[in-house]
Every structure is written in C-alpha cells, then in structure tokens.
N, C-alpha and C. Protein backbone atom coordinates (compact mmCIF):
# COMPACT_ATOMS: atom_id res chain seq x y z
N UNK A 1 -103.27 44.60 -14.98
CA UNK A 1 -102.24 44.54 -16.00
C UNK A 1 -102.82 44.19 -17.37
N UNK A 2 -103.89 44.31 -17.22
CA UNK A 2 -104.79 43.62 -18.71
C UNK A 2 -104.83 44.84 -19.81
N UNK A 3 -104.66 45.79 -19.37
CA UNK A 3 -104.42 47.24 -20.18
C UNK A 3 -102.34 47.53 -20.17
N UNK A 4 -102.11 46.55 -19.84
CA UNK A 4 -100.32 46.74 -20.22
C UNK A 4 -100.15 47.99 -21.34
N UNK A 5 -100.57 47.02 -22.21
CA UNK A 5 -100.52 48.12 -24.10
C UNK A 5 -100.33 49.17 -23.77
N UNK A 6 -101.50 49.89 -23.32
CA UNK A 6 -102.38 51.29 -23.23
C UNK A 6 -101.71 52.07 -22.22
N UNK A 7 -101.12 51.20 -21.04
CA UNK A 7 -99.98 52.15 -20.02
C UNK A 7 -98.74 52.19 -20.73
N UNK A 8 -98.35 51.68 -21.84
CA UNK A 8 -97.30 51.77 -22.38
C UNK A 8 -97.20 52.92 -23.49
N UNK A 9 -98.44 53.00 -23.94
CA UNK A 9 -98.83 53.83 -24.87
C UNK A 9 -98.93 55.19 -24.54
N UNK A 10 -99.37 55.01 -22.91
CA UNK A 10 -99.28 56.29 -22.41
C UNK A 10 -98.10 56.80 -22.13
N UNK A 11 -97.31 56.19 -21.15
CA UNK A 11 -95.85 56.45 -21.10
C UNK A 11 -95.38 57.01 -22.06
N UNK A 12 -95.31 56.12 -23.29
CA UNK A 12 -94.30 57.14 -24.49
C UNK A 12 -94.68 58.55 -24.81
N UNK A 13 -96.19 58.83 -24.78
CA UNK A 13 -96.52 59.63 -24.79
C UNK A 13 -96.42 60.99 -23.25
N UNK A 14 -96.24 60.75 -22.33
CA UNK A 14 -95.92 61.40 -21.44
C UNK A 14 -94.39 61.60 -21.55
N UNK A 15 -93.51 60.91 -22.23
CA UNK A 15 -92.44 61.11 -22.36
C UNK A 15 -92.08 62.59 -23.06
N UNK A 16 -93.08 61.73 -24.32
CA UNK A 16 -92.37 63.04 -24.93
C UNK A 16 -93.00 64.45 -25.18
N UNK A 17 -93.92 64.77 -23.67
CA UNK A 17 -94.22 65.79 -22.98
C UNK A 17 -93.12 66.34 -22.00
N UNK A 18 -92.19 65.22 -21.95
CA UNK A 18 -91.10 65.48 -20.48
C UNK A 18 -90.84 65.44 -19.52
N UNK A 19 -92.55 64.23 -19.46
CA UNK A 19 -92.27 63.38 -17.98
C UNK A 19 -91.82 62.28 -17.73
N UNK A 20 -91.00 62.37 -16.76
CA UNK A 20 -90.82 60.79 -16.23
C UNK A 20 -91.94 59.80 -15.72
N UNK A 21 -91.41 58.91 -16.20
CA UNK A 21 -92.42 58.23 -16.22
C UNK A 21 -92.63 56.64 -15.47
N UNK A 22 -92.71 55.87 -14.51
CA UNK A 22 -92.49 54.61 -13.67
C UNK A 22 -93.49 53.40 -13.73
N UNK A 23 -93.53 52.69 -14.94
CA UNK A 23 -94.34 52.04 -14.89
C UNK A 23 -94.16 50.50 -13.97
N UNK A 24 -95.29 49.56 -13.76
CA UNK A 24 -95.22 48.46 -12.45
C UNK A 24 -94.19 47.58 -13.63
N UNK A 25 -93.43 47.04 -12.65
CA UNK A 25 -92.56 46.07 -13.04
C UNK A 25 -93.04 45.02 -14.17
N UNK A 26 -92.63 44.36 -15.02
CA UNK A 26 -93.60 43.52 -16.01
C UNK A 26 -94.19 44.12 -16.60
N UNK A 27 -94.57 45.27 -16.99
CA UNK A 27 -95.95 46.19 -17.98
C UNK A 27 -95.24 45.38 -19.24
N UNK A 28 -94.01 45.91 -19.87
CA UNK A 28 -93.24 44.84 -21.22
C UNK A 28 -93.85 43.59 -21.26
N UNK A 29 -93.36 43.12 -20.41
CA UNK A 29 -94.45 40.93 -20.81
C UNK A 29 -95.01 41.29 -20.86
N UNK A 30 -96.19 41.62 -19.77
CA UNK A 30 -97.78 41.39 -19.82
C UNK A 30 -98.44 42.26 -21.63
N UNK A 31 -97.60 43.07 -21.57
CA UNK A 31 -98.28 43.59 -23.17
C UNK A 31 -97.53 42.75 -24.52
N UNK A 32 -96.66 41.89 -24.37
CA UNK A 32 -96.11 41.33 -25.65
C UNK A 32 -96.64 39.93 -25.26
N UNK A 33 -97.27 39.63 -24.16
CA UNK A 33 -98.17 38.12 -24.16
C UNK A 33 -99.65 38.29 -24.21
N UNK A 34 -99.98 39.78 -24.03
CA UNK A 34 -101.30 40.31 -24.31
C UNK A 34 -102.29 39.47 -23.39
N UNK A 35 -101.69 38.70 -22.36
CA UNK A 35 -102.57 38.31 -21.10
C UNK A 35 -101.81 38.68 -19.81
N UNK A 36 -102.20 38.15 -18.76
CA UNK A 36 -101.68 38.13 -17.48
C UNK A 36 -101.70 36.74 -16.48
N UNK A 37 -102.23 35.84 -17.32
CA UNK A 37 -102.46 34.88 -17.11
C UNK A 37 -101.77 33.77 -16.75
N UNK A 38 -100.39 34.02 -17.39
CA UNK A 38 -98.75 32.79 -17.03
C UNK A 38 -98.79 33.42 -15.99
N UNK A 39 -98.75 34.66 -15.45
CA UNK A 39 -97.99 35.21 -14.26
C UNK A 39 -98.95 35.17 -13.25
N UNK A 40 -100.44 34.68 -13.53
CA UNK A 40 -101.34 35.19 -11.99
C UNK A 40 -101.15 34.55 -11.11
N UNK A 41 -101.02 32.81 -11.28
CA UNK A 41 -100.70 32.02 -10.63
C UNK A 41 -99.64 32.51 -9.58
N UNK A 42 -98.38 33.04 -9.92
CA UNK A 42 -97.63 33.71 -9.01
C UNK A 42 -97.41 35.01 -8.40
N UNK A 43 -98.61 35.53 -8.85
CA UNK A 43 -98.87 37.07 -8.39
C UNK A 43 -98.38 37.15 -6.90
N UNK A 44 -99.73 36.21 -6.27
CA UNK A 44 -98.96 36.67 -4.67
C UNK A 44 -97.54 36.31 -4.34
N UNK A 45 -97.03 34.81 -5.03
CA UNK A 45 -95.85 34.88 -4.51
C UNK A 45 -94.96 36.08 -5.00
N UNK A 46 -95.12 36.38 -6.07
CA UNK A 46 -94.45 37.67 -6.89
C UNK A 46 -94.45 38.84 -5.53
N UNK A 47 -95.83 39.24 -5.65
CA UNK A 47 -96.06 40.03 -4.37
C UNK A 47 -95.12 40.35 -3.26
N UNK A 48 -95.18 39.16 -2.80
CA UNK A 48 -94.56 38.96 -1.32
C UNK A 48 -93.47 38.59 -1.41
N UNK A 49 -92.37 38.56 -2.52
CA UNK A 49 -90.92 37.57 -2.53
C UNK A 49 -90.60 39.18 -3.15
N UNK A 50 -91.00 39.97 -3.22
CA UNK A 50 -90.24 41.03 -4.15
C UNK A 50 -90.78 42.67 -3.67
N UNK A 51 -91.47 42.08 -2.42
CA UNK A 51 -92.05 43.32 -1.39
C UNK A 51 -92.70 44.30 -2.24
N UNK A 52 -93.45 44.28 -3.70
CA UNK A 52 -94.07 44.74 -4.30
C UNK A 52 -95.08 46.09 -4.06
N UNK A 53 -95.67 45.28 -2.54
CA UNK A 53 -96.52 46.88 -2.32
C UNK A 53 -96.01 47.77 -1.90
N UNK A 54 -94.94 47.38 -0.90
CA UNK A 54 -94.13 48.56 -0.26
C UNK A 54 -93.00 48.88 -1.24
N UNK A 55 -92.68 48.41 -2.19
CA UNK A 55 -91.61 49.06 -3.58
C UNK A 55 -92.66 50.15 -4.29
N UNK A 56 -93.99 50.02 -4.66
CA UNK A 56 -94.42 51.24 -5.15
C UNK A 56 -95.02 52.01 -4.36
N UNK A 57 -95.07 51.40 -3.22
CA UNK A 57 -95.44 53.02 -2.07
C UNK A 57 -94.37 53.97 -2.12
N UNK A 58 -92.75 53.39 -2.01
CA UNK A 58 -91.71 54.00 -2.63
C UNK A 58 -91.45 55.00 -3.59
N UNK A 59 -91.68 54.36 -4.45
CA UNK A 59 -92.34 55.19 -5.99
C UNK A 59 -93.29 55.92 -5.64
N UNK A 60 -93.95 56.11 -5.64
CA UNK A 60 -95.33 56.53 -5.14
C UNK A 60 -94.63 58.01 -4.67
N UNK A 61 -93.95 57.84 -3.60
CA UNK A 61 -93.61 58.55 -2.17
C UNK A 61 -92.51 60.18 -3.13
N UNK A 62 -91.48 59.29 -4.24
CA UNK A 62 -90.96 59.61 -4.60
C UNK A 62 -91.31 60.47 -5.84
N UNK A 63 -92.13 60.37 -6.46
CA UNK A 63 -93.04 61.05 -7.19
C UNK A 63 -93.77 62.30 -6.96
N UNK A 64 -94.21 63.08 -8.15
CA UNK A 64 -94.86 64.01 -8.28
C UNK A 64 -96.54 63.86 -7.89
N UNK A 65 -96.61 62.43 -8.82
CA UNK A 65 -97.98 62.22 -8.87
C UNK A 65 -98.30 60.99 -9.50
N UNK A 66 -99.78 60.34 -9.49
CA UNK A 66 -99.62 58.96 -10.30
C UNK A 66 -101.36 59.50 -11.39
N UNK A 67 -100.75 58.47 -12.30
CA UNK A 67 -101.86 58.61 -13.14
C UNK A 67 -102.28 56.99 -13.49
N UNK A 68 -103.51 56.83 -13.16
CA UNK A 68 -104.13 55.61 -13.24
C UNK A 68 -105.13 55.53 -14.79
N UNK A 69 -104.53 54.74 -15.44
CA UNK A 69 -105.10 54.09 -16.72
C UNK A 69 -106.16 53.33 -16.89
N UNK A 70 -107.14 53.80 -16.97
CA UNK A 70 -108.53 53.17 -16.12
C UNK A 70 -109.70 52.84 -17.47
N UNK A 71 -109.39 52.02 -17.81
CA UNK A 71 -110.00 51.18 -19.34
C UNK A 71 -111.03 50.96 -18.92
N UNK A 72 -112.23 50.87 -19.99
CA UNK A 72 -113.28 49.49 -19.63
C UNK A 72 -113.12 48.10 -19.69
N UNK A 73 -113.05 47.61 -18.34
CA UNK A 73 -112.32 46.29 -18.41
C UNK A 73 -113.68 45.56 -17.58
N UNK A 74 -113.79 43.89 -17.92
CA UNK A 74 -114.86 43.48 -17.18
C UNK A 74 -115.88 44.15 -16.95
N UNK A 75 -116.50 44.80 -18.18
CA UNK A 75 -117.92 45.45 -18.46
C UNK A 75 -118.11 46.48 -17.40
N UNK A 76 -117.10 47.19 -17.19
CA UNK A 76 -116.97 48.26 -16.14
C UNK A 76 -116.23 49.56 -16.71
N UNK A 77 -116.99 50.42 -17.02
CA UNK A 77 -116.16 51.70 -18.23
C UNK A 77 -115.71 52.40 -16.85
N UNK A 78 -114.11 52.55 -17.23
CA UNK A 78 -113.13 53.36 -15.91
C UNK A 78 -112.89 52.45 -15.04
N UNK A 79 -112.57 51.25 -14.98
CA UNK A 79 -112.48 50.00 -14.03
C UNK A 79 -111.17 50.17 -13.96
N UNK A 80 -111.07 50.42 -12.30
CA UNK A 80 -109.58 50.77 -11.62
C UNK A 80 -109.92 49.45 -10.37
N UNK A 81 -108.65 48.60 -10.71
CA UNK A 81 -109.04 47.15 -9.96
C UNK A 81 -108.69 47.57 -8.43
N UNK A 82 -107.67 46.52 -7.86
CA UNK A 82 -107.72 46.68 -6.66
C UNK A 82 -106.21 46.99 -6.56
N UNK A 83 -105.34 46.84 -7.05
CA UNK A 83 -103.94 47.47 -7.23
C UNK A 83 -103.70 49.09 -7.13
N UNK A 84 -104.60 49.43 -8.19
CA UNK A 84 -104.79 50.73 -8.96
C UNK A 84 -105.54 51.53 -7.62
N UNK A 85 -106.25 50.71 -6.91
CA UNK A 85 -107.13 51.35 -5.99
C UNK A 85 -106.47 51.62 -4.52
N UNK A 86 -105.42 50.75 -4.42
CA UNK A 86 -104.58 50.78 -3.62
C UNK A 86 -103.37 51.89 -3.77
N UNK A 87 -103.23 51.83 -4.48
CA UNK A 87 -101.74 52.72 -4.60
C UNK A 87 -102.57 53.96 -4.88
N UNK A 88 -103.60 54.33 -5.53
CA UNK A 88 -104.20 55.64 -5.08
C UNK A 88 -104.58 56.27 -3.90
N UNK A 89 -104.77 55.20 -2.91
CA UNK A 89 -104.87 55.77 -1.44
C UNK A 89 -103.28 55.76 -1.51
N UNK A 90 -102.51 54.95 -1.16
CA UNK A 90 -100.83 55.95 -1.02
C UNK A 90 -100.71 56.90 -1.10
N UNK A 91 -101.02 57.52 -2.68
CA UNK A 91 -100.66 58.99 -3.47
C UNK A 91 -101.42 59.96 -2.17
N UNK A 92 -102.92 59.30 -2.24
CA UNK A 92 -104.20 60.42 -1.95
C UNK A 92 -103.06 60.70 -0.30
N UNK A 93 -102.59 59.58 0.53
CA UNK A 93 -102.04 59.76 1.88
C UNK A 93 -101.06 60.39 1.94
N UNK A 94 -100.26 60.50 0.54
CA UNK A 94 -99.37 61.19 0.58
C UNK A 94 -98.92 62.88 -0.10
N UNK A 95 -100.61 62.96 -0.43
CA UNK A 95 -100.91 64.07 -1.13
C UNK A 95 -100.35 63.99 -1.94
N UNK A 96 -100.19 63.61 -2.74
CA UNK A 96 -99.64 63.37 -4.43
C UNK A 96 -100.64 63.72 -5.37
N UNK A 97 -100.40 64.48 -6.19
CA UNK A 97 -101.80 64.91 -7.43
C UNK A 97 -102.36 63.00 -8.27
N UNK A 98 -103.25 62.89 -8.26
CA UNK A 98 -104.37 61.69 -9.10
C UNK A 98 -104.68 62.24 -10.11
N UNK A 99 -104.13 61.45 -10.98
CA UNK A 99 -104.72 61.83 -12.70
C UNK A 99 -105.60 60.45 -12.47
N UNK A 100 -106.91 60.51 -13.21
CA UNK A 100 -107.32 59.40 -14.24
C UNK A 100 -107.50 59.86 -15.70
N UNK A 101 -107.45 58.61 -15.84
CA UNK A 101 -107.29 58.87 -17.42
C UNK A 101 -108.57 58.82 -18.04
N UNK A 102 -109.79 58.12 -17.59
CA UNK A 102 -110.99 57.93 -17.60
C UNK A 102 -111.85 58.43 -16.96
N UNK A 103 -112.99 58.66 -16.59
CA UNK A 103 -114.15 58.66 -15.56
C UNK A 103 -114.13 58.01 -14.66
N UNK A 104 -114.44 58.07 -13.50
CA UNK A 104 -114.45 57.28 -12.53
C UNK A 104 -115.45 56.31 -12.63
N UNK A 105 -115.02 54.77 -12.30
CA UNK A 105 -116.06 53.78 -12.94
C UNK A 105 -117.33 53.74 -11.91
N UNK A 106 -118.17 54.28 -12.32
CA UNK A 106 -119.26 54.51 -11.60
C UNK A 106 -120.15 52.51 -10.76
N UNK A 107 -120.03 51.60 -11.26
CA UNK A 107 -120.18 50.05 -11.22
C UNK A 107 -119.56 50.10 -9.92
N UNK A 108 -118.80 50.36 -9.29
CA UNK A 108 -117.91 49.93 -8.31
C UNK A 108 -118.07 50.50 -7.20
N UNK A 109 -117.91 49.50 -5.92
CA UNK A 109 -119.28 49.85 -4.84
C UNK A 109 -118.37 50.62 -3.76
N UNK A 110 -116.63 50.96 -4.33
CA UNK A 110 -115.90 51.68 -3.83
C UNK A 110 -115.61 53.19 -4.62
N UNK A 111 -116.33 53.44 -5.54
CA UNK A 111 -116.44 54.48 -6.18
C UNK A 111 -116.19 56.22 -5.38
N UNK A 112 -117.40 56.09 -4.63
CA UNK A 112 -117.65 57.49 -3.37
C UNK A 112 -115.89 56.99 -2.99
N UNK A 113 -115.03 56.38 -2.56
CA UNK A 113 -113.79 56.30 -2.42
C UNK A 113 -112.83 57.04 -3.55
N UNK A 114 -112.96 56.32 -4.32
CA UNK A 114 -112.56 56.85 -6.05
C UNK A 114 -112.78 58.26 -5.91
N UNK A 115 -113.77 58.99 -5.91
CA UNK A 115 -113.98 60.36 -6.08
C UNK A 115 -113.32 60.88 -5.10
N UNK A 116 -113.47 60.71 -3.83
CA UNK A 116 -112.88 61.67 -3.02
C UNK A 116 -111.21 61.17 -3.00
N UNK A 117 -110.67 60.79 -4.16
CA UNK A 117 -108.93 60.72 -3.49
C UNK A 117 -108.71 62.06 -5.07
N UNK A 118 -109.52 61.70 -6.71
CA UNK A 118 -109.02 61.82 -7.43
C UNK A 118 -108.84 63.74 -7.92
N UNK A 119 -107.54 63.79 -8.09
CA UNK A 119 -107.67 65.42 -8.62
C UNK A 119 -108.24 66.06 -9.83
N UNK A 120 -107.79 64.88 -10.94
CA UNK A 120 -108.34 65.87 -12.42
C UNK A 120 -108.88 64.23 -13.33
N UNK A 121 -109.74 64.63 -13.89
CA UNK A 121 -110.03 63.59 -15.32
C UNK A 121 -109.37 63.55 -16.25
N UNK A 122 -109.29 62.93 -16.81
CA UNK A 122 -108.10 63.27 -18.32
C UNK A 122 -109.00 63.69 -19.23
N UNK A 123 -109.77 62.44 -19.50
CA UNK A 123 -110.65 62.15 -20.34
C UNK A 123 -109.81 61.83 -21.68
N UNK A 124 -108.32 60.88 -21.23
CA UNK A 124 -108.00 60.53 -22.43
C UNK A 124 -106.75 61.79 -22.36
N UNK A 125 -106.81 63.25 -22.34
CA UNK A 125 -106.26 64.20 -22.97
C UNK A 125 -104.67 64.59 -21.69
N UNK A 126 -103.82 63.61 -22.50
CA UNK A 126 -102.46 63.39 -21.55
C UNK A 126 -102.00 65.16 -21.65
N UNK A 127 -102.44 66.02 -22.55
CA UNK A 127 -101.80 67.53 -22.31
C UNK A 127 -102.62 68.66 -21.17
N UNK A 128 -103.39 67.54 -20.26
CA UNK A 128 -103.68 67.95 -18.78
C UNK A 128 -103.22 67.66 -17.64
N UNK A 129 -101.99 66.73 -18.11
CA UNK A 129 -101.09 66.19 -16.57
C UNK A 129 -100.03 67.49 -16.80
N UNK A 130 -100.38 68.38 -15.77
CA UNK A 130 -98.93 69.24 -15.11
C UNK A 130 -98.82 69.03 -13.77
C-alpha cells in the first residue's frame, strides 16, 4: 500500500479509458497519510475480521483482469510484495489476463513465479490494458 498515490493515479486514468476499476479497500487513507504505518499494526487483525483475502479472490473472480502497480519500492525496481503476489496467483488460477505495470522485479527469489503467471508489461503505457 506504500504506492496508494500511484494506484490511484492509475485508476483515474483507466477510468477515463472506460474501465472499471476495484481498488483494495483503504487505497484513499493510505495515500492522504502517505504511510501505512497507523494501519500495519492491525493489518492482520484487519485481515482476518473483514475476510480480506477471500473478498478479493471475489473481485478477482469477478473481473476481467488485474493489473498490479509494481513501483520500485525497498530498492527493488518492479517490487510486487506479498499481497500483490498473492492475488496474482488467484487471477493466474483463474485465468484472468495480468497486467504489470512495470518489469518484473528481477531481486525477488519468487520472480521465475512472477514470469510465468504475467500476460503483458505495461511499461507504464495504461493504453495497453484491453
């Protein structure tokens, strides 16, 4: 959630391409407190009091496709955490098209994973999600 902004940024912009668009619950706070930090402490309870993983497998399920916003975060260019990495196996299980928006972060020792779920790169360029 440390890239809130930038999924928000994207959204509007996929909007007004004419997609719908579902971002994780909280993206609003976490980008107008510009941390994630009040809320980590209660992540898991958040998690687990609000059935969180199985609400965006939902989404997920219900969808066309997901597009993962994959910043350089923690000195890792294309760093898709463990959320992001999760709900892409959903999509990948549920055959759902994988946008990234970045490169796949090559640092990450789940990467060979990363590659084989994702369909297209963006490289940034949101007028390649159809």
């Amino acid at each position: 959630m440390k890239v809130s902004a930038k999924m928000i940024e994207v959204r509007d912009e996929l909007q007004k391409f004419g997609h719908d668009v579902v971002l994780p619950r909280h993206t609003e706070e976490y980008a107008k407190t510009k941390t994630s930090d009040h809320i980590h402490n209660e992540s898991v309870k958040n998690k687990i009091e609000n059935d969180l993983i199985r609400d965006y497998y939902k989404k997920i399920k219900a969808s066309d496709a997901i597009l993962v916003v994959n910043c350089d975060l923690n000195g890792v260019a294309g760093y898709i955490g463990g959320n992001s990495f999760l709900e892409m196996g959903f999509a990948h299980v549920l055959n759902k098209k994988i946008f990234l928006y970045n490169p796949a972060p090559e640092e990450l020792s789940y990467v060979d994973e990363i590659k084989a779920m994702y369909d297209v790169i963006l490289d940034g360029d949101l007028t390649k999600v159809k």
